[in-house]
C-alpha atoms as a PDB file:
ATOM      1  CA  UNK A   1     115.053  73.080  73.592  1.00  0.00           C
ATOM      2  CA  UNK A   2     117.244  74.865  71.215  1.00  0.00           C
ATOM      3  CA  UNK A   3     114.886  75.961  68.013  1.00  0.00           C
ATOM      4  CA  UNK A   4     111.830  75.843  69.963  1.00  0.00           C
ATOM      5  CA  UNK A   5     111.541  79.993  69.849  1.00  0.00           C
ATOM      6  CA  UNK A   6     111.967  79.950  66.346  1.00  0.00           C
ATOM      7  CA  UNK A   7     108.931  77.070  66.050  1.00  0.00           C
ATOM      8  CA  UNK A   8     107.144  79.320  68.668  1.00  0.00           C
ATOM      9  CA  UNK A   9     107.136  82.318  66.884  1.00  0.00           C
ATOM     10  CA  UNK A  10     106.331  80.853  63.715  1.00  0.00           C
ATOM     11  CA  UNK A  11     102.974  79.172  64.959  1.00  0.00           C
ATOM     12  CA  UNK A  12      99.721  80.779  64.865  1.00  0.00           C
ATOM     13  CA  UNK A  13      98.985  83.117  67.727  1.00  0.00           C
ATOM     14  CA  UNK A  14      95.923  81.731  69.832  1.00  0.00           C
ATOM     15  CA  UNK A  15      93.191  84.238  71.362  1.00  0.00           C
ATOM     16  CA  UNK A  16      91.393  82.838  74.560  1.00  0.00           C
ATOM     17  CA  UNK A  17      88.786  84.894  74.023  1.00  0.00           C
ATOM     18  CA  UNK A  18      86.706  85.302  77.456  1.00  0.00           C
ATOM     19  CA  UNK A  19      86.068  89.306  77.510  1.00  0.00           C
ATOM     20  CA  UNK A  20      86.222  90.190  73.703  1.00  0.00           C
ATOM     21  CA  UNK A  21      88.949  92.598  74.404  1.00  0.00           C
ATOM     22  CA  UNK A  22      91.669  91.202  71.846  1.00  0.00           C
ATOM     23  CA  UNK A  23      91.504  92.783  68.659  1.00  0.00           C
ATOM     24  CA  UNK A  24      92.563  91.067  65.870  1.00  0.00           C
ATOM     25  CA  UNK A  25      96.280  90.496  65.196  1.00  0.00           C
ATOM     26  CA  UNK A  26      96.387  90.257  61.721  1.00  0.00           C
ATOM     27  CA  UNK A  27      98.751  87.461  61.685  1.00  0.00           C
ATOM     28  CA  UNK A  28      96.283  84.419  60.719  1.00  0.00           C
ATOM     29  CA  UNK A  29      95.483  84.158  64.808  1.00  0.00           C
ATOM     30  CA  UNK A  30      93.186  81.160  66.246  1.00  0.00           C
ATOM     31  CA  UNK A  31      90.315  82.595  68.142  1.00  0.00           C
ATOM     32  CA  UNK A  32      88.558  80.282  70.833  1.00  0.00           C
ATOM     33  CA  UNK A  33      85.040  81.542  71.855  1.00  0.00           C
ATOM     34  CA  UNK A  34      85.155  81.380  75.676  1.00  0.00           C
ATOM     35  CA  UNK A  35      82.397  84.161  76.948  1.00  0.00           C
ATOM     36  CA  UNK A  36      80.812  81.388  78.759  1.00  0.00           C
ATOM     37  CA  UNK A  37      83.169  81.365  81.137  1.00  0.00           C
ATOM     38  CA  UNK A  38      84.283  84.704  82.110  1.00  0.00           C
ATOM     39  CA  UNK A  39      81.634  84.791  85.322  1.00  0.00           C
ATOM     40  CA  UNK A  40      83.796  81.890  86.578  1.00  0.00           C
ATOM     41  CA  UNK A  41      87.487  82.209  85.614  1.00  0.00           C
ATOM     42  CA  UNK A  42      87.487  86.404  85.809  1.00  0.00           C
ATOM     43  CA  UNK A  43      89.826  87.205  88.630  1.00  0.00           C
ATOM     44  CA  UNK A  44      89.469  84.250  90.993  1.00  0.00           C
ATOM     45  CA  UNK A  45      88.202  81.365  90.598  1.00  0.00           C
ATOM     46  CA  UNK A  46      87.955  77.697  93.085  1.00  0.00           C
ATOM     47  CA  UNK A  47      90.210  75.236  92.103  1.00  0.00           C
ATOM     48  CA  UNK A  48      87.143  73.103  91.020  1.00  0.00           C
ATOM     49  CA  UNK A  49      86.484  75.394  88.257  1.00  0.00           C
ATOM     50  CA  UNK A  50      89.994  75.856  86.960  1.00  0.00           C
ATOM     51  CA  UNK A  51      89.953  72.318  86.896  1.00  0.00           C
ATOM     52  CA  UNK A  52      86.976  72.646  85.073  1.00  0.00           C
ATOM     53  CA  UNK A  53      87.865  74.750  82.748  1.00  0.00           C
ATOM     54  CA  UNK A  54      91.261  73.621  82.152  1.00  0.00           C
ATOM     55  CA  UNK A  55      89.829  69.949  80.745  1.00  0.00           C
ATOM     56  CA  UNK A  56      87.185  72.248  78.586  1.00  0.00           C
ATOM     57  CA  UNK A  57      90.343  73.756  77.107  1.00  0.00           C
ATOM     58  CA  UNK A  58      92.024  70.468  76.623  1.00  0.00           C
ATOM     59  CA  UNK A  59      89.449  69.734  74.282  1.00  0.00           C
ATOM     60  CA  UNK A  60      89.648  72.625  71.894  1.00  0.00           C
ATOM     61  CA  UNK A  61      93.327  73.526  72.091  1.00  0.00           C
ATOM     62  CA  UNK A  62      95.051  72.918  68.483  1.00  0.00           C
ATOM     63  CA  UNK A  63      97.680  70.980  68.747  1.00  0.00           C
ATOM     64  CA  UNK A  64     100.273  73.641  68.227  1.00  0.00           C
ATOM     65  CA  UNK A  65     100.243  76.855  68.639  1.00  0.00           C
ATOM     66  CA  UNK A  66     102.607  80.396  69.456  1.00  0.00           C
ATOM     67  CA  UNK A  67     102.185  83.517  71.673  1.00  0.00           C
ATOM     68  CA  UNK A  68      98.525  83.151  74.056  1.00  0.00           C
ATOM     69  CA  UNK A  69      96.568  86.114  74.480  1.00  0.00           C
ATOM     70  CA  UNK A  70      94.309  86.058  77.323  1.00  0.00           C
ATOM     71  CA  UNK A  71      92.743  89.478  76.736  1.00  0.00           C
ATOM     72  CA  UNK A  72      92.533  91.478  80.262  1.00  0.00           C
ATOM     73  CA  UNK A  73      94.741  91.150  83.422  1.00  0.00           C
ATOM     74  CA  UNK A  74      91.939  89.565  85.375  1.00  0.00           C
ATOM     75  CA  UNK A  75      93.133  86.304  83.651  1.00  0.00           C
ATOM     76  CA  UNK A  76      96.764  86.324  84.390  1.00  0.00           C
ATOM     77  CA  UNK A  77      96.251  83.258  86.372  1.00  0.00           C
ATOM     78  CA  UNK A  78      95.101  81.391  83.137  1.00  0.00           C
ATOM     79  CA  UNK A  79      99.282  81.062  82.709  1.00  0.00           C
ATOM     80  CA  UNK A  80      99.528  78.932  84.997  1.00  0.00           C
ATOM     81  CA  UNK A  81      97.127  76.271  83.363  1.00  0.00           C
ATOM     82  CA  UNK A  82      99.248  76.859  79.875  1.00  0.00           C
ATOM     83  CA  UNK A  83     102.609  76.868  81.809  1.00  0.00           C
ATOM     84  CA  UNK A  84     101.592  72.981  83.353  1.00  0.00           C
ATOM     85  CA  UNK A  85     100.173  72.412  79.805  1.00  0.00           C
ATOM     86  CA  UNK A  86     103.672  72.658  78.488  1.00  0.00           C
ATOM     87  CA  UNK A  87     105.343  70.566  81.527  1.00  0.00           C
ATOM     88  CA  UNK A  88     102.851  67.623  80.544  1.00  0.00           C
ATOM     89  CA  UNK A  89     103.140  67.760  77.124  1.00  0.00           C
ATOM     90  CA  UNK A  90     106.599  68.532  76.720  1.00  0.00           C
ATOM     91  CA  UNK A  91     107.528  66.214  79.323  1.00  0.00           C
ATOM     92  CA  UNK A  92     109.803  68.709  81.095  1.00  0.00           C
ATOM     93  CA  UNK A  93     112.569  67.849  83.735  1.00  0.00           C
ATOM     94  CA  UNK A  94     112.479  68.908  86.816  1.00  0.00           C
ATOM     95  CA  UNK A  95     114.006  72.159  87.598  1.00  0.00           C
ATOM     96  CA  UNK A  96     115.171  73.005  83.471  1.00  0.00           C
ATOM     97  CA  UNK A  97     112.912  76.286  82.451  1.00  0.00           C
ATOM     98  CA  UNK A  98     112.881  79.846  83.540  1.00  0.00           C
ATOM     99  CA  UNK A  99     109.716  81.547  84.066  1.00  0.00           C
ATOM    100  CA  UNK A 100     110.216  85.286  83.152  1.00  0.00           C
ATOM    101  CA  UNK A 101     107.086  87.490  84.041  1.00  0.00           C
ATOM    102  CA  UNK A 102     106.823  90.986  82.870  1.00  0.00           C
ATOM    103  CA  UNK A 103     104.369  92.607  85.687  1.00  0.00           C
ATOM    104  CA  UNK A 104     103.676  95.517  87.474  1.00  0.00           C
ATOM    105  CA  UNK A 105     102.662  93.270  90.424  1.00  0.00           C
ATOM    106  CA  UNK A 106     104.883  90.389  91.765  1.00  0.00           C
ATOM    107  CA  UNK A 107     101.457  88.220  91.634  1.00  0.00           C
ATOM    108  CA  UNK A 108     102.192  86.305  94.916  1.00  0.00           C
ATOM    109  CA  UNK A 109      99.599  87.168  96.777  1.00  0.00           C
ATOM    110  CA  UNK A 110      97.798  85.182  98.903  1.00  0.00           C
ATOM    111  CA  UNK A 111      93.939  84.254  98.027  1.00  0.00           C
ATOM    112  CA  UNK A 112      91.810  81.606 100.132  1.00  0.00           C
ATOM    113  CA  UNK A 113      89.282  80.973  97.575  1.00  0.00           C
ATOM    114  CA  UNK A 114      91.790  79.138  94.977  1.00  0.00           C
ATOM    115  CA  UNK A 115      93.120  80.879  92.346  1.00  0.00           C
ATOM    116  CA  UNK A 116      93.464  84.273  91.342  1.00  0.00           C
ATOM    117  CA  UNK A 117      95.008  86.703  88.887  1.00  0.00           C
ATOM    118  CA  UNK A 118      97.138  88.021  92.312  1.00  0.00           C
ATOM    119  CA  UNK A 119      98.151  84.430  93.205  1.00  0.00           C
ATOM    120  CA  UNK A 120      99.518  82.558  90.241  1.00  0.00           C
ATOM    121  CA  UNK A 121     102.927  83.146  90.252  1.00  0.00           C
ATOM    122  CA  UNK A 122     103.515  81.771  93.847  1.00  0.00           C
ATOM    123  CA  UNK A 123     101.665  78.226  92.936  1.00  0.00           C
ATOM    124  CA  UNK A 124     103.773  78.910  89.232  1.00  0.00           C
ATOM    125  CA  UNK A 125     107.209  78.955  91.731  1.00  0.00           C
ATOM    126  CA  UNK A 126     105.921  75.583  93.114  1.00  0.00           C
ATOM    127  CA  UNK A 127     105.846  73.254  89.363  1.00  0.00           C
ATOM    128  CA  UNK A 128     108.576  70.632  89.318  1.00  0.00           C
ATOM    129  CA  UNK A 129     109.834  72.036  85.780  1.00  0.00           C
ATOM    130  CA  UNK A 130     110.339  75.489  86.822  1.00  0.00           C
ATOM    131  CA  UNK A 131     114.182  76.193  87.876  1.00  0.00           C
ATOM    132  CA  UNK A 132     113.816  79.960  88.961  1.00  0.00           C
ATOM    133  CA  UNK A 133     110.880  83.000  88.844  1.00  0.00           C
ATOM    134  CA  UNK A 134     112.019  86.533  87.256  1.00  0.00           C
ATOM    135  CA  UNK A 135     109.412  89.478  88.234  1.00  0.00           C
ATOM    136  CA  UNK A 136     110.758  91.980  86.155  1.00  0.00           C
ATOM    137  CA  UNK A 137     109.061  95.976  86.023  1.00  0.00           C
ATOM    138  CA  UNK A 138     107.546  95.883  89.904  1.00  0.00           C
ATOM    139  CA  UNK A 139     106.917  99.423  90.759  1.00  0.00           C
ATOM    140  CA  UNK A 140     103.466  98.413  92.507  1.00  0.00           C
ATOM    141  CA  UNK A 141     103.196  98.727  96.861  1.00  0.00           C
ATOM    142  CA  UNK A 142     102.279  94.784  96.646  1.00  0.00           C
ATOM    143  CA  UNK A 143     106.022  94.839  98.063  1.00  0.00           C
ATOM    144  CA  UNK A 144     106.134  97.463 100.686  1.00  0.00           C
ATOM    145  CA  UNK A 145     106.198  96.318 104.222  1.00  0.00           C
ATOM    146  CA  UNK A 146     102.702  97.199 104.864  1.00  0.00           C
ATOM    147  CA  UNK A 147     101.491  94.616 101.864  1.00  0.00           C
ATOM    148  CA  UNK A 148     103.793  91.901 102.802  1.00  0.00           C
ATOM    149  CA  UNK A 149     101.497  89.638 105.195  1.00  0.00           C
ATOM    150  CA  UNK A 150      99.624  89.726 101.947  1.00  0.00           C
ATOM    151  CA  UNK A 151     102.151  87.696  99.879  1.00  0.00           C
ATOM    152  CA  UNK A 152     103.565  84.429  99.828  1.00  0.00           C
ATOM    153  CA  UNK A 153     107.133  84.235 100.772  1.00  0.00           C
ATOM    154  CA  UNK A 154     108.375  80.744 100.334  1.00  0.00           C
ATOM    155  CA  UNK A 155     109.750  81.395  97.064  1.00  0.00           C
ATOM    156  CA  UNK A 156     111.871  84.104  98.169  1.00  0.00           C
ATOM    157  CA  UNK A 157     113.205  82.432 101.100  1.00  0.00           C
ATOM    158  CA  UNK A 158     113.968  79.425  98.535  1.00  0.00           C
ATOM    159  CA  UNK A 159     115.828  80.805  96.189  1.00  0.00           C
ATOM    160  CA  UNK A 160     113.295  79.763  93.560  1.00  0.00           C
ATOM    161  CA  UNK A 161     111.914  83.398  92.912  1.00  0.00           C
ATOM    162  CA  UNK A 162     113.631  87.026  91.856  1.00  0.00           C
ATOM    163  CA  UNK A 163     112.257  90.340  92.458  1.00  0.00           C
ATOM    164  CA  UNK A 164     113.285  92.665  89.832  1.00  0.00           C
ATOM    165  CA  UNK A 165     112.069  97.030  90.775  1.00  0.00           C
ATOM    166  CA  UNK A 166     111.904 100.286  89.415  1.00  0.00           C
ATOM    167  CA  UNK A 167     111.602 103.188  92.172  1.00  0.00           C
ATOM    168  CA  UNK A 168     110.458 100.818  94.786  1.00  0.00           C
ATOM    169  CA  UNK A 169     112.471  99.479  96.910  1.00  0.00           C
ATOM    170  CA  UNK A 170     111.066  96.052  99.056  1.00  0.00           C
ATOM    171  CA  UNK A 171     110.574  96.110 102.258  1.00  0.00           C
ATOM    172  CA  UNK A 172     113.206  93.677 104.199  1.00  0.00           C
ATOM    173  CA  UNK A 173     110.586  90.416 104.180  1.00  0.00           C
ATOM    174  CA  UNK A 174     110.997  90.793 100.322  1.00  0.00           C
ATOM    175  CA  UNK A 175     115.031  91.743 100.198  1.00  0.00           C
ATOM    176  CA  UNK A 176     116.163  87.541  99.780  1.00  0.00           C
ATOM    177  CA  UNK A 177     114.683  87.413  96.199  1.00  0.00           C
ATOM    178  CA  UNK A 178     115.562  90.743  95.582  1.00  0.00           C
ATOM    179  CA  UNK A 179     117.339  91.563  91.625  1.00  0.00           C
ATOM    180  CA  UNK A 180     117.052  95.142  92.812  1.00  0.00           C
ATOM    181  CA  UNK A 181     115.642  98.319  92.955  1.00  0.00           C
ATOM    182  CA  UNK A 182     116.808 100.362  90.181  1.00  0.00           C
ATOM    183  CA  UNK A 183     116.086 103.943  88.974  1.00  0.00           C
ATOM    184  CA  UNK A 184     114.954 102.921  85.358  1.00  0.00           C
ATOM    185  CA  UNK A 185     113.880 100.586  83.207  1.00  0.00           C
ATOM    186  CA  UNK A 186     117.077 101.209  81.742  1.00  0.00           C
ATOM    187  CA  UNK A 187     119.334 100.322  84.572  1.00  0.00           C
ATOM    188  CA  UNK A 188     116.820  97.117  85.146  1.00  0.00           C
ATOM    189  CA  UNK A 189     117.351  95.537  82.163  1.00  0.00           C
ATOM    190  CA  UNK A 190     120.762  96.269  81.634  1.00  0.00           C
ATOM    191  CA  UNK A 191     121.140  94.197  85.080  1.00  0.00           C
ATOM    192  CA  UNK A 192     118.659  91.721  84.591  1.00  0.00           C
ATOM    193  CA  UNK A 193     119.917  90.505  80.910  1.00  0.00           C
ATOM    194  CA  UNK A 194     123.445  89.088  81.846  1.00  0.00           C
ATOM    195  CA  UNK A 195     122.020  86.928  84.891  1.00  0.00           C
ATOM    196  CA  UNK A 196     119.311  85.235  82.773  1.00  0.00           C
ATOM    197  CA  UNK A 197     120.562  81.497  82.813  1.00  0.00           C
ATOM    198  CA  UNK A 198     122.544  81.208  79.104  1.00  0.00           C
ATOM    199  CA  UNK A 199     120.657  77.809  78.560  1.00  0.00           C
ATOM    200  CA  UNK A 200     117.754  75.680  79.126  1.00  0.00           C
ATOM    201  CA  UNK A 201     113.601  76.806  78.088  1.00  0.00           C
ATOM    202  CA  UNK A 202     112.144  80.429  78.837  1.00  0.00           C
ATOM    203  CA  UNK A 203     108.577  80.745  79.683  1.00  0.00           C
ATOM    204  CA  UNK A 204     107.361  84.097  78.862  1.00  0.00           C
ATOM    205  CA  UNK A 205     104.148  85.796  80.540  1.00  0.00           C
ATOM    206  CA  UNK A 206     103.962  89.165  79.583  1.00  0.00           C
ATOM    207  CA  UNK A 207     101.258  91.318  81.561  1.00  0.00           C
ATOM    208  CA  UNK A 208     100.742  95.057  79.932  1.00  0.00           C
ATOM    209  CA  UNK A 209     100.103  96.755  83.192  1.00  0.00           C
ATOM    210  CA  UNK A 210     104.284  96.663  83.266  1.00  0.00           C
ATOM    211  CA  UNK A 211     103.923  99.406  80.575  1.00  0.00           C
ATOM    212  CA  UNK A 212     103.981 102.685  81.009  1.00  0.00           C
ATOM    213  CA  UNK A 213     100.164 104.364  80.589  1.00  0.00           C
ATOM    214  CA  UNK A 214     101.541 106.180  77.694  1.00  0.00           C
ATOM    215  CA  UNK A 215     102.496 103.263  75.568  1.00  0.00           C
ATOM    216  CA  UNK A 216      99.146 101.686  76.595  1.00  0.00           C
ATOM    217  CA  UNK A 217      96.515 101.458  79.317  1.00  0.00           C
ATOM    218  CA  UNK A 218      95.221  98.946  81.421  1.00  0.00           C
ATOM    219  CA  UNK A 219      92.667  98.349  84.182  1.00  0.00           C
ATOM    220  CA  UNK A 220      95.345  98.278  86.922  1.00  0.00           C
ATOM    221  CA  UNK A 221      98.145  99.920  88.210  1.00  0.00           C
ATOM    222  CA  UNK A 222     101.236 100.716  86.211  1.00  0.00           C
ATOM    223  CA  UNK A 223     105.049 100.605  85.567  1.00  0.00           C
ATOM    224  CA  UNK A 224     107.393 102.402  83.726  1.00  0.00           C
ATOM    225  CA  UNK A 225     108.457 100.083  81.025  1.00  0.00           C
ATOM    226  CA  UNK A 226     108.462 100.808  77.382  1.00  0.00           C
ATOM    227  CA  UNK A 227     108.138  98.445  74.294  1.00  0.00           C
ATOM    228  CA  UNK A 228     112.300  98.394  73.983  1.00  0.00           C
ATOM    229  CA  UNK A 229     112.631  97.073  77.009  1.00  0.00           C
ATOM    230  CA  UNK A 230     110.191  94.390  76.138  1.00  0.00           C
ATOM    231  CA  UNK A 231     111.926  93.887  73.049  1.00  0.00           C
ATOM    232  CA  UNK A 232     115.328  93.531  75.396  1.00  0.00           C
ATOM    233  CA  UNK A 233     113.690  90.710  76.998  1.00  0.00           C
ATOM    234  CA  UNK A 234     112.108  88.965  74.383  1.00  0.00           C
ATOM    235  CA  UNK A 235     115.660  89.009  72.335  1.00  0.00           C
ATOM    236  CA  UNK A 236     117.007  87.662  75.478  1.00  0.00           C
ATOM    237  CA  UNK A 237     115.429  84.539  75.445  1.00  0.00           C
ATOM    238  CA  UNK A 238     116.302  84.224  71.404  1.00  0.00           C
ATOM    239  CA  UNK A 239     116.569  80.136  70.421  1.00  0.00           C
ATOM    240  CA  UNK A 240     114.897  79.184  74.065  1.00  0.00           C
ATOM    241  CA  UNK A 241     111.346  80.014  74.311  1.00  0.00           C
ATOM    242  CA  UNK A 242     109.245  77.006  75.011  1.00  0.00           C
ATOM    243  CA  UNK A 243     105.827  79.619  75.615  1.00  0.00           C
ATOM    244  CA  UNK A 244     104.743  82.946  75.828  1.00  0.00           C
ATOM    245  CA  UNK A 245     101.955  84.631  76.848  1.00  0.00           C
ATOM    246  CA  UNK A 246     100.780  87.907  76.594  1.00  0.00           C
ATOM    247  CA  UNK A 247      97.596  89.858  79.107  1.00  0.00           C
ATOM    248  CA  UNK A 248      96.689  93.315  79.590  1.00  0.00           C
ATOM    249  CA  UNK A 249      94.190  94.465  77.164  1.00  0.00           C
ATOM    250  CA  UNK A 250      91.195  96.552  78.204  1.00  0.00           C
ATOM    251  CA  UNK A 251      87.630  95.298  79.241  1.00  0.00           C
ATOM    252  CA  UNK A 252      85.136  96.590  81.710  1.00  0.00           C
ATOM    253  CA  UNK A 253      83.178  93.668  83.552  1.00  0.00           C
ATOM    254  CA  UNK A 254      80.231  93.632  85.989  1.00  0.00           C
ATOM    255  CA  UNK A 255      79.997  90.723  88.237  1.00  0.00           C
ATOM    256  CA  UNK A 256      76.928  88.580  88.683  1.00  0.00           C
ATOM    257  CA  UNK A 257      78.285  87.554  92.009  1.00  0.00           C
ATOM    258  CA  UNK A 258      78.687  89.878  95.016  1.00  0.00           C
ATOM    259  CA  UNK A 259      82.081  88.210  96.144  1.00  0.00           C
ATOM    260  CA  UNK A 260      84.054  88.935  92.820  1.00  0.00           C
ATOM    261  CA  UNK A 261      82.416  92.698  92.781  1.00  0.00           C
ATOM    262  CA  UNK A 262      83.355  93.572  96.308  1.00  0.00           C
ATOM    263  CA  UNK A 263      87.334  91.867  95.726  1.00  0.00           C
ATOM    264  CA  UNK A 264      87.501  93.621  92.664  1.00  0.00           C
ATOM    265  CA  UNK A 265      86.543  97.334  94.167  1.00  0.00           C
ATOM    266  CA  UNK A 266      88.806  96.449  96.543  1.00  0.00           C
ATOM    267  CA  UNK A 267      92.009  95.684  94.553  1.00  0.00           C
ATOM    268  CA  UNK A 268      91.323  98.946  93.554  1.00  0.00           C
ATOM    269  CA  UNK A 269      90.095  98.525  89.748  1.00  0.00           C
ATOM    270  CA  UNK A 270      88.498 101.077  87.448  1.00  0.00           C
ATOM    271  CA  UNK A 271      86.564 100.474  84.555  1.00  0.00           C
ATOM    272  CA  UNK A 272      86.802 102.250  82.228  1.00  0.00           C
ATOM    273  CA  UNK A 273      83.875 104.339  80.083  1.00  0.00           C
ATOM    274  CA  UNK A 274      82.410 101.963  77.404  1.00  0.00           C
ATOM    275  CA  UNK A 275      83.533 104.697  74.655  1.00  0.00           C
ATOM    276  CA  UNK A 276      86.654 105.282  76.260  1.00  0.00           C
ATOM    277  CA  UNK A 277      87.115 101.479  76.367  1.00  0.00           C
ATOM    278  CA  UNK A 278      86.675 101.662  72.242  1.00  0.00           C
ATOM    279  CA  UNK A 279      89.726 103.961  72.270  1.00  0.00           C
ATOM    280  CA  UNK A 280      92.240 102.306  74.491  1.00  0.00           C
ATOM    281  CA  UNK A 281      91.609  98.996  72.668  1.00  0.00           C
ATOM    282  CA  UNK A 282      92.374 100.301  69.878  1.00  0.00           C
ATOM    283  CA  UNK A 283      96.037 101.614  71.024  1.00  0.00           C
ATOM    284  CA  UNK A 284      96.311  98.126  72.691  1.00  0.00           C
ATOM    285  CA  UNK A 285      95.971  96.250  69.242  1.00  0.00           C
ATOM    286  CA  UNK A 286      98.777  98.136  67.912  1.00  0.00           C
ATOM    287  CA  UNK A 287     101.086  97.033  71.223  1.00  0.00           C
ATOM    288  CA  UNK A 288      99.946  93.368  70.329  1.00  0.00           C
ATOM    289  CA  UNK A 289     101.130  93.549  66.799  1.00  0.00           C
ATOM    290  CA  UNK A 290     104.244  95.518  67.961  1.00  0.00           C
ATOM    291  CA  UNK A 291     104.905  92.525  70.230  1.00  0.00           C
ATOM    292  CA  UNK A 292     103.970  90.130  68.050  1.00  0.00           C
ATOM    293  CA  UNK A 293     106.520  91.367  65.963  1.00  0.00           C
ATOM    294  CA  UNK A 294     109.131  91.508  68.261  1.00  0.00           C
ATOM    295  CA  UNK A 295     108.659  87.618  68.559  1.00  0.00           C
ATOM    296  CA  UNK A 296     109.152  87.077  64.708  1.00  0.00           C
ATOM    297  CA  UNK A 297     112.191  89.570  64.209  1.00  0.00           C
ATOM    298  CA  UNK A 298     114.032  87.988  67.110  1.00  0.00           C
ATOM    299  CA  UNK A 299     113.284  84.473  65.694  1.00  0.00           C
ATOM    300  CA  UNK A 300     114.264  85.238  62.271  1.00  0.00           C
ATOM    301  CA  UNK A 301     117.536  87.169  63.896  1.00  0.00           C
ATOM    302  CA  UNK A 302     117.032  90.337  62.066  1.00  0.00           C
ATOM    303  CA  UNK A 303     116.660  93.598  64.190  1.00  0.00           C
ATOM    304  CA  UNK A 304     113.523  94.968  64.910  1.00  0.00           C
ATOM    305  CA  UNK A 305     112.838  98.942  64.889  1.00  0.00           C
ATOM    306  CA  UNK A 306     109.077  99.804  66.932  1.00  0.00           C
ATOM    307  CA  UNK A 307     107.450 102.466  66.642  1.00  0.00           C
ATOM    308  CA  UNK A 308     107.337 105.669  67.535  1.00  0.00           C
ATOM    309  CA  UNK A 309     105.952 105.811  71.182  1.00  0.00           C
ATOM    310  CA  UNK A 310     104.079 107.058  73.160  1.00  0.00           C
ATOM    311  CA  UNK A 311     101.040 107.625  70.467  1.00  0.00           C
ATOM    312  CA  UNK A 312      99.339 110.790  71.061  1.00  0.00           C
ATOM    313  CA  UNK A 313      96.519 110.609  73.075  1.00  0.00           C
END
């Protein structure tokens, strides 16, 4: 897979655009009009219906393309689909890529009803091309001992899956696939950087709620990461990156369906204001671009200076 970042960051970005919340990039992106589907796919959906949607995408998909934007958290589990995308049409061996997720949650959790933003990253763990997980930026109580009923542990117990903290340390169910629980972002990456395996593809999936709120907000919970230590990670996987996909941006939804509106308030999510939601997207579109950029520099092997963060509020 050597050259595939280079061919990755030199594709047009693609927009899955479900909730609108994506501004544009700026960068030539391909937009897919998806708003149909939001009422099924937004944070859970059956199995039927990711099927479902999953051979609708098929469809449309160009045949190449770079980084994915999938517009607000609630579709996080939308990298799985792209993820087994790339095993079928790259025809990936078994056990060859890493999958690197940037995350304030470690997005194990269980969820009876199929799939769910939560929930991807276990059934990720479980694809024959995948060699190892990396949850890197947890600060989130998803991996105290009081949430850990709630989560899938096979992984862990496996091997096949890497907890990576900030200020939180996991509770002893969680301890296996621990990277560590570190006192920075800093110290995090700076350990996390040298054990990345030195060959073989990188899958990328990038959810903003990692960030600290100052650098940009989301709908969820957050970390403590900054865009540097994005950039560390992205640079990391120079020459390897086989996908990448980036979620996070800001969108307030109302459910048609009682189910999704009662899970929802209790995950603990807070739309915000419709005016207010004008003013964080625009702060978000600037993080895209940064990112974006961070992708091309790396690729192109020339250093890459962001900018000045946090931006004032």
């Amino acid at each position: 897979m050597s050259g595939a970042y280079p061919a990755l960051a030199a594709r047009r970005p693609l927009i899955l655009d479900l909730d609108g919340s994506v501004p544009p990039l700026d960068r030539g992106e391909t937009r897919l009009p998806l708003e149909a589907w939001q009422e099924t796919i937004r944070f859970g959906c059956s199995w039927k219906d990711y099927a479902r949607f999953a051979s609708h995408l098929e469809a449309i998909l160009p045949e190449e393309y770079g980084c994915v934007f999938t517009g607000s958290g609630d579709f996080h589990h939308l990298s799985l689909l792209l993820l087994k995308r790339l095993q079928r049409r790259a025809a990936l061996p078994p056990a060859c890529l890493d999958l690197v997720i940037c995350d304030n949650h470690p997005d194990t959790m269980r969820y009876l009803f199929g799939l769910h933003c939560g929930s991807w990253a276990y059934h990720a763990a479980g694809a024959a091309c995948v060699r190892h997980v990396h949850a890197l930026g947890l600060t989130s109580a998803d991996i105290t001992l009081a949430h850990a009923w709630e989560n899938h542990l096979g992984p862990l117990f496996r091997g096949k899956l890497t907890y990576w903290s900030v200020g939180r340390k996991p509770a002893w169910p969680f301890r296996r696939g621990r990277g560590g629980n570190f006192p920075s972002a800093d110290a995090l990456i700076q350990a996390f950087l040298p054990v990345l395996e030195a060959e073989g593809p990188v899958y990328l999936s990038i959810d903003k709620d990692v960030l600290h709120p100052d650098v940009a907000r989301t709908t969820w919970d957050q970390g403590v990461f900054s865009l540097p230590h994005l950039a560390a990670v992205i640079g990391a996987c120079a020459g390897r990156l086989a996908g990448a996909d980036i979620c996070g941006d800001v969108s307030g939804y109302r459910y048609a369906g009682w189910g999704k509106r009662f899970l929802s308030r209790l995950d603990g999510q807070r739309a915000p204001d419709p005016e207010r939601v004008l003013l964080l997207r625009e702060r978000q579109g600037k993080v895209n671009r940064e990112l974006l950029g961070f992708f091309s520099s790396f690729a192109a092997n020339r250093p890459y200076a962001p900018a000045a963060y946090p931006y004032p509020e």
